[in-house]
C-alpha atoms as a PDB file:
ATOM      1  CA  UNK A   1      -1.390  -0.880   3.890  1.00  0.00           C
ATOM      2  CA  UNK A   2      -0.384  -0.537   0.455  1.00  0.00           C
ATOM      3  CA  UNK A   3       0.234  -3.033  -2.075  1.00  0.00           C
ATOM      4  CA  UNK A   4       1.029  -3.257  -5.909  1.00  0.00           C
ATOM      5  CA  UNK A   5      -1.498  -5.538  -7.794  1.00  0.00           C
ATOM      6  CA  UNK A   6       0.358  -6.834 -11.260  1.00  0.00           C
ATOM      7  CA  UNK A   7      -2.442  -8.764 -13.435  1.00  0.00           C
ATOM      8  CA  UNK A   8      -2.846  -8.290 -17.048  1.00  0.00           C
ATOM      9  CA  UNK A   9      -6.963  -9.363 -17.215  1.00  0.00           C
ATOM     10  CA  UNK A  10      -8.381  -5.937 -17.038  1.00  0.00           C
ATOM     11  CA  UNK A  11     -12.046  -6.863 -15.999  1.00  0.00           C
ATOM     12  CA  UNK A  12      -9.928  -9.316 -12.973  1.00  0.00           C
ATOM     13  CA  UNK A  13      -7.786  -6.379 -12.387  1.00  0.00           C
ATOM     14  CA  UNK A  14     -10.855  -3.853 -11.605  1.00  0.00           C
ATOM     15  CA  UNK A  15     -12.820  -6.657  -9.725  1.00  0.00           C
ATOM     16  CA  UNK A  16      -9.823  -7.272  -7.071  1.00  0.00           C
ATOM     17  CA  UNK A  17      -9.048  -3.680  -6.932  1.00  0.00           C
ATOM     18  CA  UNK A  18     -12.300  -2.704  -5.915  1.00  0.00           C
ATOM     19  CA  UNK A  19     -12.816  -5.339  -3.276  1.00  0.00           C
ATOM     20  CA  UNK A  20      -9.085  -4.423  -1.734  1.00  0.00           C
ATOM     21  CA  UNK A  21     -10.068  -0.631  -1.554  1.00  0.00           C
ATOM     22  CA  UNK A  22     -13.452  -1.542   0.281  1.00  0.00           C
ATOM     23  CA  UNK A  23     -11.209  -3.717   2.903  1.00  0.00           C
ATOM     24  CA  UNK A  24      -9.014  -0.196   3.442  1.00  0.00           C
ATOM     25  CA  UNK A  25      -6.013  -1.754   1.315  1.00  0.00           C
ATOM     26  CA  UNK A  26      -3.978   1.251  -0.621  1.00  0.00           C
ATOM     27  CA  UNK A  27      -3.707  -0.405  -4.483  1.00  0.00           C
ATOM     28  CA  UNK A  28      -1.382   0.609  -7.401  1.00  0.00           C
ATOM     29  CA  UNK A  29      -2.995  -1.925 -10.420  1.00  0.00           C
ATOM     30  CA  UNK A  30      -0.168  -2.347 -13.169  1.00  0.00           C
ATOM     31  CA  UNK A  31      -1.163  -4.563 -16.209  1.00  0.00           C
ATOM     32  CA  UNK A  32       2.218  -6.276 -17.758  1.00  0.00           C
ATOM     33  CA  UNK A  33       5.752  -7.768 -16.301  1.00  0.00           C
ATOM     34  CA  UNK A  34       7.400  -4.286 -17.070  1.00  0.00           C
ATOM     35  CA  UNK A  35       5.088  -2.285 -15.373  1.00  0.00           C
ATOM     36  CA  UNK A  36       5.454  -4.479 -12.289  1.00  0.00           C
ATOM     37  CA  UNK A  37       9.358  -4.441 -11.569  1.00  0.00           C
ATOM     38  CA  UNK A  38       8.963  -0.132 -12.278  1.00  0.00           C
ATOM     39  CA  UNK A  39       6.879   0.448  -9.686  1.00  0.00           C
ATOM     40  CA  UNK A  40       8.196  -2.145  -7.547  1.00  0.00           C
ATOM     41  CA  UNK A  41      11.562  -1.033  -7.647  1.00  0.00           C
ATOM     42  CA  UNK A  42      10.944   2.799  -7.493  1.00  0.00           C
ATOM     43  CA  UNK A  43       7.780   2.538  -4.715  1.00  0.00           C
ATOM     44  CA  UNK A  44       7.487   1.728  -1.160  1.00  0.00           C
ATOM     45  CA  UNK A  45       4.535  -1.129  -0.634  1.00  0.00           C
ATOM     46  CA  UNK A  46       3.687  -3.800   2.343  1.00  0.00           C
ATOM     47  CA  UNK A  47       3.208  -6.732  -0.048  1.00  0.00           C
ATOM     48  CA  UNK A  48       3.004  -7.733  -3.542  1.00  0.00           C
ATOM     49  CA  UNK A  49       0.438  -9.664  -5.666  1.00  0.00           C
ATOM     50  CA  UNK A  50       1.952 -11.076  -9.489  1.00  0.00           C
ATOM     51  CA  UNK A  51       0.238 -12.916 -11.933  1.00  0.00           C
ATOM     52  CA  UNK A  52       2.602 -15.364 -13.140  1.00  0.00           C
ATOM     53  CA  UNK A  53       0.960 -15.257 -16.905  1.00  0.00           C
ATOM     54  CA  UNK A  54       2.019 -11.643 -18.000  1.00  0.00           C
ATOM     55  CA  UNK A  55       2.723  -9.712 -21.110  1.00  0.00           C
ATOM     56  CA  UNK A  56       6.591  -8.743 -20.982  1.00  0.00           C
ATOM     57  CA  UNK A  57       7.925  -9.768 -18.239  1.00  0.00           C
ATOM     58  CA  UNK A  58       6.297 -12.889 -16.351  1.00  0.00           C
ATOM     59  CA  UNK A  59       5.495 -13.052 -12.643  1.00  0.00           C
ATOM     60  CA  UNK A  60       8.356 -15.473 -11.894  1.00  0.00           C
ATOM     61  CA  UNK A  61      10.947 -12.898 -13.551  1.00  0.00           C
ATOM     62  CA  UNK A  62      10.105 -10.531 -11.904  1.00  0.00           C
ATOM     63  CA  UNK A  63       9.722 -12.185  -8.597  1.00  0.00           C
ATOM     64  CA  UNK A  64      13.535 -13.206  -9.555  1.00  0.00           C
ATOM     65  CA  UNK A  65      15.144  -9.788 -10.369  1.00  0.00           C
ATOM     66  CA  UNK A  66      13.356  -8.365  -6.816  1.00  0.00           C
ATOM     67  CA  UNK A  67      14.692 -10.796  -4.684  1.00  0.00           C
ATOM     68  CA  UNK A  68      18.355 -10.860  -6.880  1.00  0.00           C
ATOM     69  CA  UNK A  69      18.509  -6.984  -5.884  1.00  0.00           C
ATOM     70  CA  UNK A  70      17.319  -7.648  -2.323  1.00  0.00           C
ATOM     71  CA  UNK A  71      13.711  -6.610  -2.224  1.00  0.00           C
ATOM     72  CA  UNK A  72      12.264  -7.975   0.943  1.00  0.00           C
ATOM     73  CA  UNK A  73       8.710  -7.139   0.358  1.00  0.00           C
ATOM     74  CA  UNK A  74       6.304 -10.204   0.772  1.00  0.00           C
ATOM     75  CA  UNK A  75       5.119 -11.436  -2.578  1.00  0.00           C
ATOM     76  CA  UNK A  76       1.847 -13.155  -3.458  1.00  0.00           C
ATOM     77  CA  UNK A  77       1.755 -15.170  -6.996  1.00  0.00           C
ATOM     78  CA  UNK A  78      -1.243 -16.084  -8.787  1.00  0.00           C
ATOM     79  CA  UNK A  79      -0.738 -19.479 -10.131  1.00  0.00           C
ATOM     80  CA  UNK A  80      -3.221 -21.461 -13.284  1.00  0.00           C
ATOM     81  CA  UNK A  81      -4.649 -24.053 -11.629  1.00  0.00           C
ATOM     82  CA  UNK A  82      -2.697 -27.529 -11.012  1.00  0.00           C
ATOM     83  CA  UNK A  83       0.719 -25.891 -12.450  1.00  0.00           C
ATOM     84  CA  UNK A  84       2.409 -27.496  -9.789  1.00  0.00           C
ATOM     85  CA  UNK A  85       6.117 -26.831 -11.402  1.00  0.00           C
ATOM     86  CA  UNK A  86       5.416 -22.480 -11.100  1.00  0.00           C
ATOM     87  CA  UNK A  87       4.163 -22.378  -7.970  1.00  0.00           C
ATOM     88  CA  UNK A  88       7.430 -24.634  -6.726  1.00  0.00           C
ATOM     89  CA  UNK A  89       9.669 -22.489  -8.763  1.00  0.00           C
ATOM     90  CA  UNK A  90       7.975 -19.590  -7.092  1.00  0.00           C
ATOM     91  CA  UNK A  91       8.430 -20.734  -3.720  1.00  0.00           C
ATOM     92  CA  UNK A  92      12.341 -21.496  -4.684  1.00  0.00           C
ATOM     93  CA  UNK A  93      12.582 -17.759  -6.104  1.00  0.00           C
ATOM     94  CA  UNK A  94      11.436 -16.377  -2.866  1.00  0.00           C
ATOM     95  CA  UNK A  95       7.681 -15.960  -3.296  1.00  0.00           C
ATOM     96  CA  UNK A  96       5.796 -16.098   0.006  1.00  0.00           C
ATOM     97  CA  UNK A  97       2.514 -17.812  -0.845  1.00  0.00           C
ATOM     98  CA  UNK A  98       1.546 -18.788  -4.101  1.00  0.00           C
ATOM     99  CA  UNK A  99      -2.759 -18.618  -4.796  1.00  0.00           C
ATOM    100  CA  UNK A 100      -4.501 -20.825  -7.600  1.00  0.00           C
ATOM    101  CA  UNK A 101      -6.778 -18.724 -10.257  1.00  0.00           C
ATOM    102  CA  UNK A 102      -9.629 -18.754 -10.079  1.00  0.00           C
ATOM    103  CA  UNK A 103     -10.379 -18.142  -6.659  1.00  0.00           C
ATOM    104  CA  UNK A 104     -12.299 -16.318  -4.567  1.00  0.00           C
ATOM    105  CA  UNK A 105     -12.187 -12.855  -3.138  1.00  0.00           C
ATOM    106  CA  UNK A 106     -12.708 -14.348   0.611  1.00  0.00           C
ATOM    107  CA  UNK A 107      -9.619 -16.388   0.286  1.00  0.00           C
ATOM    108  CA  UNK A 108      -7.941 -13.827  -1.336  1.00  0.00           C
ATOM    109  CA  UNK A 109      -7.780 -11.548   1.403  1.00  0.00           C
ATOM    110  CA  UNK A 110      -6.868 -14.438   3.771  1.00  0.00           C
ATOM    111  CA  UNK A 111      -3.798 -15.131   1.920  1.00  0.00           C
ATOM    112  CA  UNK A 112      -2.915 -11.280   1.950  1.00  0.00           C
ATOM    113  CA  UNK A 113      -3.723 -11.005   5.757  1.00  0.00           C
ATOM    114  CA  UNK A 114      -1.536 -13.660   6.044  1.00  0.00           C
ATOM    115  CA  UNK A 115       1.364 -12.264   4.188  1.00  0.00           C
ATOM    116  CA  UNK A 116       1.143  -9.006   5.802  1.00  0.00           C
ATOM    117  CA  UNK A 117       1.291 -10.681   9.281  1.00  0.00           C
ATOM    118  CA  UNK A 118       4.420 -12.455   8.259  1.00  0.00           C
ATOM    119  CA  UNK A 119       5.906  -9.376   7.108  1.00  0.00           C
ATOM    120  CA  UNK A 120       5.044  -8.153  10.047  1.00  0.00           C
ATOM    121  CA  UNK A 121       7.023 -10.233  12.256  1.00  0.00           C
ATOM    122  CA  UNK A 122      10.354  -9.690  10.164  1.00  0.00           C
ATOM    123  CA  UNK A 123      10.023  -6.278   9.416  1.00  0.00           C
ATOM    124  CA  UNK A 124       9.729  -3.170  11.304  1.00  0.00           C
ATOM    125  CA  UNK A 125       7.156  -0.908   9.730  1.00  0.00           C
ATOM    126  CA  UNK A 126       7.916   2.427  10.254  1.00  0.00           C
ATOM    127  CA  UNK A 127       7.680   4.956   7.634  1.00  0.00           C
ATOM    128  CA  UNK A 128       9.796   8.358   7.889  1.00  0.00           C
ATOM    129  CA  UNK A 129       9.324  11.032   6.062  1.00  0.00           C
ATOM    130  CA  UNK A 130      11.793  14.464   6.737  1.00  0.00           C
ATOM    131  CA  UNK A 131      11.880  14.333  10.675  1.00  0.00           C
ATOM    132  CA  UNK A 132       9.006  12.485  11.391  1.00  0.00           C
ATOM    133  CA  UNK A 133       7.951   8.650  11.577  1.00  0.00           C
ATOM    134  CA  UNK A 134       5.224   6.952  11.494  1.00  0.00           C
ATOM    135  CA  UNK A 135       5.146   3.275  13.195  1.00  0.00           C
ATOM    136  CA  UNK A 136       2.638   1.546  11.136  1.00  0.00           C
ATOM    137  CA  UNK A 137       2.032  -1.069  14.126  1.00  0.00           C
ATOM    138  CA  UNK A 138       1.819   0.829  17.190  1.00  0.00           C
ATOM    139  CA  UNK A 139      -0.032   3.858  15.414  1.00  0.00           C
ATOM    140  CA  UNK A 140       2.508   6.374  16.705  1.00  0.00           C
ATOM    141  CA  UNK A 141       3.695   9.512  15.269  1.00  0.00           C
ATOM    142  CA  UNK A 142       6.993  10.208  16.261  1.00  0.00           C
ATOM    143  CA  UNK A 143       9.159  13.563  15.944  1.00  0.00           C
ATOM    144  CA  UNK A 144      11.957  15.852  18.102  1.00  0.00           C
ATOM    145  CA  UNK A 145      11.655  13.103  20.873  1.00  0.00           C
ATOM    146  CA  UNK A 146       7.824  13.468  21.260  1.00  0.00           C
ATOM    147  CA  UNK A 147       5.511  10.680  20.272  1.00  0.00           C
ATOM    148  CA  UNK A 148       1.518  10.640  19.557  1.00  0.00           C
ATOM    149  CA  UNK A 149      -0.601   7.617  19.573  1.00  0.00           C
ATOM    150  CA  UNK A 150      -2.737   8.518  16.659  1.00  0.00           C
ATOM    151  CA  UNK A 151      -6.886   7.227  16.375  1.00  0.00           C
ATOM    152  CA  UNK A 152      -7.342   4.797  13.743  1.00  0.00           C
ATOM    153  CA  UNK A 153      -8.661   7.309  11.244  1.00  0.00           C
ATOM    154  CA  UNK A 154      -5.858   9.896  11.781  1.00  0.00           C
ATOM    155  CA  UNK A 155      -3.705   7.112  11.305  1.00  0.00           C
ATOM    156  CA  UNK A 156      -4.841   6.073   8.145  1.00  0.00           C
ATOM    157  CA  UNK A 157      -5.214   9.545   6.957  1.00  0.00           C
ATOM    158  CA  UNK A 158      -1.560  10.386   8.010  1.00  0.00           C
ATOM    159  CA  UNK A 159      -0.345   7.062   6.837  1.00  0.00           C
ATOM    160  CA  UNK A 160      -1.615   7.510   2.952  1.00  0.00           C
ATOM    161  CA  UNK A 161      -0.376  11.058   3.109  1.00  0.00           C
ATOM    162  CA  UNK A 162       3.047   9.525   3.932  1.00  0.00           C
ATOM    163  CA  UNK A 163       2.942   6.841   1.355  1.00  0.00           C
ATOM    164  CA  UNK A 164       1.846   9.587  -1.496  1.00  0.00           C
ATOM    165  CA  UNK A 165       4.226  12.491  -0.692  1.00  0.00           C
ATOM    166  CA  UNK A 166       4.214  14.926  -2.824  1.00  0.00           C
ATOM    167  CA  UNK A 167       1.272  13.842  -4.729  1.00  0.00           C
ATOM    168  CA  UNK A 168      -1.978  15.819  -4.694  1.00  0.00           C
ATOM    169  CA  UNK A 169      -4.976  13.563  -3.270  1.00  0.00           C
ATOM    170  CA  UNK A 170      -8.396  14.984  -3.663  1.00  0.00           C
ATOM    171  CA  UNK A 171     -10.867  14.702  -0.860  1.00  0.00           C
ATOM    172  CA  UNK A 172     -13.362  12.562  -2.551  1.00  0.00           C
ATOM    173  CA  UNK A 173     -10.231  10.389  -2.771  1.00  0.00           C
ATOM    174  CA  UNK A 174      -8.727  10.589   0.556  1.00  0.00           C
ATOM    175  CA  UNK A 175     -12.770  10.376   1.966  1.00  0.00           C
ATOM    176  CA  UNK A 176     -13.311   6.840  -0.309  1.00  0.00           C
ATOM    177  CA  UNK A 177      -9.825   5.452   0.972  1.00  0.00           C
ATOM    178  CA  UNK A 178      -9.925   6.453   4.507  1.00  0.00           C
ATOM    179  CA  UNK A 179     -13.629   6.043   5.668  1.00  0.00           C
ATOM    180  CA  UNK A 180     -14.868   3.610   2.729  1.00  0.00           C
ATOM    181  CA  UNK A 181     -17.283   3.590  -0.146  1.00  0.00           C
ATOM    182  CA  UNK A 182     -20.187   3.542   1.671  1.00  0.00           C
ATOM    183  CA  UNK A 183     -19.203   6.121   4.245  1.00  0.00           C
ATOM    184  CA  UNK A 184     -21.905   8.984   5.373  1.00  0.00           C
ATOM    185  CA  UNK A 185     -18.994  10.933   6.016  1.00  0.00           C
ATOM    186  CA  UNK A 186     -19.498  14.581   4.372  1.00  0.00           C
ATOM    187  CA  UNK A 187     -16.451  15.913   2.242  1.00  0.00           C
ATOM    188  CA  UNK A 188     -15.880  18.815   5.151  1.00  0.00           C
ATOM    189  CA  UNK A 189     -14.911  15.622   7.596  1.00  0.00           C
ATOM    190  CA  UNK A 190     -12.037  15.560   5.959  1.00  0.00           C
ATOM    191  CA  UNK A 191     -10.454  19.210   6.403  1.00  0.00           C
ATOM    192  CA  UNK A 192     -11.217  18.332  10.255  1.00  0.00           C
ATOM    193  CA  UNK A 193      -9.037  15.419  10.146  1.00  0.00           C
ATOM    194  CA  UNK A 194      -6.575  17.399   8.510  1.00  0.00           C
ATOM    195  CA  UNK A 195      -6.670  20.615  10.911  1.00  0.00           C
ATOM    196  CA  UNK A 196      -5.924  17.523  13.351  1.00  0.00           C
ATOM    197  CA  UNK A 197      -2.787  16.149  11.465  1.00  0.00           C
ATOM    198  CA  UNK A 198      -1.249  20.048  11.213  1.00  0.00           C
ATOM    199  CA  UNK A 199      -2.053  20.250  14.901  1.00  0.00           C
ATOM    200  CA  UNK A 200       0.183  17.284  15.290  1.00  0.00           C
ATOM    201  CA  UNK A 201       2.759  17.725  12.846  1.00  0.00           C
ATOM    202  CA  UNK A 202       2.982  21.808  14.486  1.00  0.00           C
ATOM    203  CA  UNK A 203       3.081  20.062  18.487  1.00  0.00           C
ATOM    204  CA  UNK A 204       5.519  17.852  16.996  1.00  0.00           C
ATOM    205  CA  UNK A 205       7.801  20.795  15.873  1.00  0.00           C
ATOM    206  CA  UNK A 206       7.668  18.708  11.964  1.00  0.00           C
ATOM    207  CA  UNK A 207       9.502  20.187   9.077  1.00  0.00           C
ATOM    208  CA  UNK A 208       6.974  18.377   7.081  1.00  0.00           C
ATOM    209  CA  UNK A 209       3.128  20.169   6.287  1.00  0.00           C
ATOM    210  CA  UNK A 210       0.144  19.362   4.955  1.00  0.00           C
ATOM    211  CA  UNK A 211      -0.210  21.696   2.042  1.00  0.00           C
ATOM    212  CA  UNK A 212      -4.162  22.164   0.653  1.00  0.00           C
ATOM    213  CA  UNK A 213      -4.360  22.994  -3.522  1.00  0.00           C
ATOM    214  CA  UNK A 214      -8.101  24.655  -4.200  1.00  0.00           C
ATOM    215  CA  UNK A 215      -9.924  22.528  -6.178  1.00  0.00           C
ATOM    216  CA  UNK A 216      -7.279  19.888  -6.160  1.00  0.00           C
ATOM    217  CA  UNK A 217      -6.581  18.575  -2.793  1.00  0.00           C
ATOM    218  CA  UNK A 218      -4.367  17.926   0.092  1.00  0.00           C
ATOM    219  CA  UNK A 219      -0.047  16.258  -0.058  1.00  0.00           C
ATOM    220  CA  UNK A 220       2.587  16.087   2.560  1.00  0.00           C
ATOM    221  CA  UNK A 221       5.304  18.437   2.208  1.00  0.00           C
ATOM    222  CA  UNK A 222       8.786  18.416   3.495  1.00  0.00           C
ATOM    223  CA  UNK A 223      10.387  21.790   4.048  1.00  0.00           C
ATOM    224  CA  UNK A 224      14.334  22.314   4.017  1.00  0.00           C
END
């Protein structure tokens, strides 16, 4: 799952970040209002997380000008404490949960797992990419009328590929985001997963590839 994290305290920022990679999340970390409605209106992500207190832009604007141009995607706001009158004009904007600062890390992720559900339930999550999709519920990779069920680490492998086309992700990356910080995975279990996507993506007759950079890493390509 991927989400865009908007908060403008830069010790906060790193501290949330960290704790949402360990729990397998996917986070872009933007620092001001600006920032926020950029990559929220040019990026694909599962849910949203604003600080309403933001250089530029605050989190309520840009909660507005999303919702005004019909962004559906579920949208936490971090509230001060006891400022009753944002989180209701939050909630009238279209925000889906509004949590008070400071909190805690625990309830933090239980108001994201919530948000996700609910966007769940309203919103098919499938991501597509040249002639393939990938159904981010049921795990299957879909192309040319054949379907695989993926395992939950090809899945997550294939899925951040998807969601970073075109970029280059090294494997120390791809090895931190997909098996965790504390993994005793070795760097080399990650070319195996890969020779396992390609196998896929080739079975599944894919006009998209997995293209490898030396020294650099792996991105999903799709060829015309």
């Amino acid at each position: 799952m991927k989400l865009l994290y908007a908060e403008d305290e830069r010790g906060l920022s790193e501290a949330v970040v960290d704790i949402l990679t360990y729990h397998k999340y996917i986070v872009d970390a933007v620092y001001d209002g600006a920032e926020a409605l950029a990559f929220a209106q040019n990026e694909q992500y599962d849910g949203i997380i604003l600080d309403i207190m933001m250089p530029k832009l605050s989190g309520l604007e840009v909660l507005r000008r999303l919702r005004s141009e019909g962004c559906r995607t579920p949208i936490l706001l971090l509230t001060a404490k006891g400022e009753v009158e944002d989180q209701v004009q939050g909630l009238d904007l279209g925000a889906d949960d509004y949590l008070p600062k400071p909190f805690s890390m625990e309830l933090l992720l239980a108001r994201i797992r919530a948000m996700l559900r609910r966007r769940e339930t309203f919103t098919p999550n499938i991501l597509r990419r040249g002639n393939i999709s990938l159904n981010q519920q049921s795990y299957e990779l879909s192309g040319n009328g054949q379907t695989f069920v993926l395992p939950k680490t090809e899945y997550q492998l294939m899925e951040l590929l998807m969601l970073n086309q075109g970029i280059y992700l090294s494997t120390e990356n791809l090895l931190v985001k997909v098996w965790g910080y504390d993994t005793e995975a070795e760097l080399g279990t990650v070319w195996v997963y890969i020779s396992y996507l390609r196998k896929r993506l080739t079975a599944l007759n894919a006009n998209v590839t997995i293209a490898a950079k030396r020294n650099v890493g792996y991105r999903l390509e799709v060829t015309e």
